[in-house]
C-alpha atoms as a PDB file:
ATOM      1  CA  UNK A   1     -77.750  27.019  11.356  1.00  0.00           C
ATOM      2  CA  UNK A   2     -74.162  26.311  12.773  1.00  0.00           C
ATOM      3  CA  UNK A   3     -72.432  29.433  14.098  1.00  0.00           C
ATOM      4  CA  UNK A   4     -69.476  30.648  11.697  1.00  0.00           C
ATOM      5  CA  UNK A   5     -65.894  31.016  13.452  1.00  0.00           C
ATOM      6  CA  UNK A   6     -63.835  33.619  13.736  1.00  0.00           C
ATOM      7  CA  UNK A   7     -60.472  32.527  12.502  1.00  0.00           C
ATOM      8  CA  UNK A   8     -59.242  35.762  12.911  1.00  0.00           C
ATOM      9  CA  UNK A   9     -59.839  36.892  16.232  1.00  0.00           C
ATOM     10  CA  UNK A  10     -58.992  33.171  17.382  1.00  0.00           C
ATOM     11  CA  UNK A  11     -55.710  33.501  15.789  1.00  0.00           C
ATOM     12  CA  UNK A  12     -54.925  37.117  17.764  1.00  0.00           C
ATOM     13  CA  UNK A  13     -55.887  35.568  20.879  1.00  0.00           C
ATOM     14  CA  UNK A  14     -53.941  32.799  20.649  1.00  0.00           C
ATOM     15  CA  UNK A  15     -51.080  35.084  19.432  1.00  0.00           C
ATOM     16  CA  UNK A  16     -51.603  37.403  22.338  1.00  0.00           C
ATOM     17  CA  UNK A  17     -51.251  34.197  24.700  1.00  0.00           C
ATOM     18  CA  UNK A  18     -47.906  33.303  23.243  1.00  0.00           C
ATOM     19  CA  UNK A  19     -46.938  37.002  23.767  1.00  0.00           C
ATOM     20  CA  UNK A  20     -47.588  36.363  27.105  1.00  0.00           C
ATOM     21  CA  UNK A  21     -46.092  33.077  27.933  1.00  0.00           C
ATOM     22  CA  UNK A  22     -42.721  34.152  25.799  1.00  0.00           C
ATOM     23  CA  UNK A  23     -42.499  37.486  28.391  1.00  0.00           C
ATOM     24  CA  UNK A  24     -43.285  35.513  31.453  1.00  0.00           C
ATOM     25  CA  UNK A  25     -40.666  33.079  30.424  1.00  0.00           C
ATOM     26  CA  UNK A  26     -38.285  35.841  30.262  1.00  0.00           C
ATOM     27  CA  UNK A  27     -39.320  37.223  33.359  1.00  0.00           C
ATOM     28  CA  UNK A  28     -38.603  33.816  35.207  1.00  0.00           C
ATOM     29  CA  UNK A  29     -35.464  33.771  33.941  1.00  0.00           C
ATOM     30  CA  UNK A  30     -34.232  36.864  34.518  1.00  0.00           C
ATOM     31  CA  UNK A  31     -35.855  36.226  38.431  1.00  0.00           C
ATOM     32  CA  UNK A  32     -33.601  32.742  38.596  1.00  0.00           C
ATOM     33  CA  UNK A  33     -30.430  34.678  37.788  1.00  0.00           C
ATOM     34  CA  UNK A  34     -31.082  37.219  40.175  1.00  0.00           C
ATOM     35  CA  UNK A  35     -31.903  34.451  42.998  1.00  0.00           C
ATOM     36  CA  UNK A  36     -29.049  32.370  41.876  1.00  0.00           C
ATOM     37  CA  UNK A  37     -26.513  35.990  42.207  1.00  0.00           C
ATOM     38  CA  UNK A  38     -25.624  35.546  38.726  1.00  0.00           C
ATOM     39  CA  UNK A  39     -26.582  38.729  38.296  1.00  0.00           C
ATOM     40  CA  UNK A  40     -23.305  39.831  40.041  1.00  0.00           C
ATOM     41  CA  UNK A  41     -21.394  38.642  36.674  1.00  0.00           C
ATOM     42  CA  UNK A  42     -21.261  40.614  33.948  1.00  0.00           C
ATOM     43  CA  UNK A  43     -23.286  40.004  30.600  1.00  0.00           C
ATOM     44  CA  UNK A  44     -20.505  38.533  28.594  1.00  0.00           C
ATOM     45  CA  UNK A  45     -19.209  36.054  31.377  1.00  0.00           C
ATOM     46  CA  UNK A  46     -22.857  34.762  32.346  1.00  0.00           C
ATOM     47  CA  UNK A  47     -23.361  33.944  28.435  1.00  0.00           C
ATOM     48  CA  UNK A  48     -19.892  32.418  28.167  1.00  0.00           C
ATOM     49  CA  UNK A  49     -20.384  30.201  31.121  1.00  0.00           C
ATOM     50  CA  UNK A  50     -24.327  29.311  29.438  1.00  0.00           C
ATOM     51  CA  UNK A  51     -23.046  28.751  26.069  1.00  0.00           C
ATOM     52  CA  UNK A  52     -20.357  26.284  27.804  1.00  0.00           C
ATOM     53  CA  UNK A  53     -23.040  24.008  29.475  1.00  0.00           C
ATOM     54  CA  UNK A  54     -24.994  24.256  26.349  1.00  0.00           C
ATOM     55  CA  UNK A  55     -22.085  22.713  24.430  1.00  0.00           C
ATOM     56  CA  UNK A  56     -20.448  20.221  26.730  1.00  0.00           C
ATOM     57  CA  UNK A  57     -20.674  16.859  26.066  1.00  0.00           C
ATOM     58  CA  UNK A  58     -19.393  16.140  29.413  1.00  0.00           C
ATOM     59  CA  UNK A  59     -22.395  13.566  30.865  1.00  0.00           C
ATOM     60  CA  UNK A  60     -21.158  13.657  34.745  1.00  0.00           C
ATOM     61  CA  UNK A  61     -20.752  17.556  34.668  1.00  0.00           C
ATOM     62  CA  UNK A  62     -24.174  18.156  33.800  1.00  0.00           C
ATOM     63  CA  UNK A  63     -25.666  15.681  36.054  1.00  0.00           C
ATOM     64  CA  UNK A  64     -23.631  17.132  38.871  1.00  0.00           C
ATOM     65  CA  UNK A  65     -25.228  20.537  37.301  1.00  0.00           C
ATOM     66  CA  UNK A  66     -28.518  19.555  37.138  1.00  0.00           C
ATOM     67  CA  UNK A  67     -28.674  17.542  41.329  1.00  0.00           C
ATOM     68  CA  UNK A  68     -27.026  21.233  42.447  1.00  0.00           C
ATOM     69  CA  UNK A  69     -29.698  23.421  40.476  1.00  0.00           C
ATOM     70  CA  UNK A  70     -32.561  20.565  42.067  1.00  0.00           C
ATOM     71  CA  UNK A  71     -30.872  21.534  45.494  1.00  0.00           C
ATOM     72  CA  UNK A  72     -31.162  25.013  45.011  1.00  0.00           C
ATOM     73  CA  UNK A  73     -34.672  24.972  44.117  1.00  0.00           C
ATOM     74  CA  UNK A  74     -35.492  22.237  47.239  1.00  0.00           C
ATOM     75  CA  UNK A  75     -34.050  24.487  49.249  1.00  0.00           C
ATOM     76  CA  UNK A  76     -35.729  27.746  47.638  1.00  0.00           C
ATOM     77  CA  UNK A  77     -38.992  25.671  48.465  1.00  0.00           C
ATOM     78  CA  UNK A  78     -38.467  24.484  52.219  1.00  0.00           C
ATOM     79  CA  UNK A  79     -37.701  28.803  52.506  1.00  0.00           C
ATOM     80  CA  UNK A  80     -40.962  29.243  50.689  1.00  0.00           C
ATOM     81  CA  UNK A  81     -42.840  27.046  52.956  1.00  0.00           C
ATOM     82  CA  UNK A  82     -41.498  28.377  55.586  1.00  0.00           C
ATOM     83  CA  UNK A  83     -42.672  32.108  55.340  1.00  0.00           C
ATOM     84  CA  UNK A  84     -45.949  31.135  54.471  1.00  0.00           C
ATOM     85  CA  UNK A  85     -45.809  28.724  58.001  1.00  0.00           C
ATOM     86  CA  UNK A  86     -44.473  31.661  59.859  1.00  0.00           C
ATOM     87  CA  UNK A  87     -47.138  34.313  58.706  1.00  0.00           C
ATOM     88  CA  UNK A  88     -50.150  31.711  58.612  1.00  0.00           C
ATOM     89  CA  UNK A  89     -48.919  30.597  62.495  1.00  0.00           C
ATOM     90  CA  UNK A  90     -46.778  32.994  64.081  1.00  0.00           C
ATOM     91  CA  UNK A  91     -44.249  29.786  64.770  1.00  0.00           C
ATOM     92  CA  UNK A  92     -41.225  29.174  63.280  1.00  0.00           C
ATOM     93  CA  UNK A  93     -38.791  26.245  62.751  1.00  0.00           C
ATOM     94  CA  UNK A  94     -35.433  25.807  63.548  1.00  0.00           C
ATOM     95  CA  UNK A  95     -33.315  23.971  61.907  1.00  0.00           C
ATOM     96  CA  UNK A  96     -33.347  21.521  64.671  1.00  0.00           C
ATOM     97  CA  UNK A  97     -36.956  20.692  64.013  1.00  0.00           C
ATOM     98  CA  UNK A  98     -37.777  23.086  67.325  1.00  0.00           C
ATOM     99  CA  UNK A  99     -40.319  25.299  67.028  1.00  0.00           C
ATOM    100  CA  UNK A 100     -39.498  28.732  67.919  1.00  0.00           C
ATOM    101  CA  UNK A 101     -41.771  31.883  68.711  1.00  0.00           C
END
């Protein structure tokens, strides 16, 4: 005899798991604008300056938006990489490429 599903319970975990994801996405993006400083503008100036990318039609300025913000994550990585390398190690790296103690 086949087993019979709980649509229910399936449906509040799946519901729970969205719950999640949805706060986890705001935590992320209330950690970028803290990384980024933006947290140094006030509410009503960080929205005005989102809503303005959000409706610019301007191709150039968003590409030239979108290499800086791949920048700042590259380099948010290499920083990354670079604790873990120092606490794994004990050595460092300058940014000459010499190894420092």
């Amino acid at each position: 005899m086949r087993k019979v599903r709980d649509y229910d319970a399936e449906l509040k975990a799946l519901s729970d798991k969205a719950r999640l994801i949805k706060a986890r996405k705001v935590e992320q993006l209330g950690a970028l604008v803290t990384a980024t400083g933006a947290d140094m503008l006030d509410a009503a100036t960080l929205a005005g300056v989102l809503l303005d990318a959000l409706e610019s039609s301007d191709e150039k300025a968003k590409e030239a938006w979108a290499s800086k913000g791949a920048a700042f994550f590259q380099r948010r990585a290499r920083k990354t990489v670079g604790r873990v390398g120092n606490k794994r190690t004990g050595v460092g790296e300058e940014r000459g490429g010499e190894a420092t103690r």
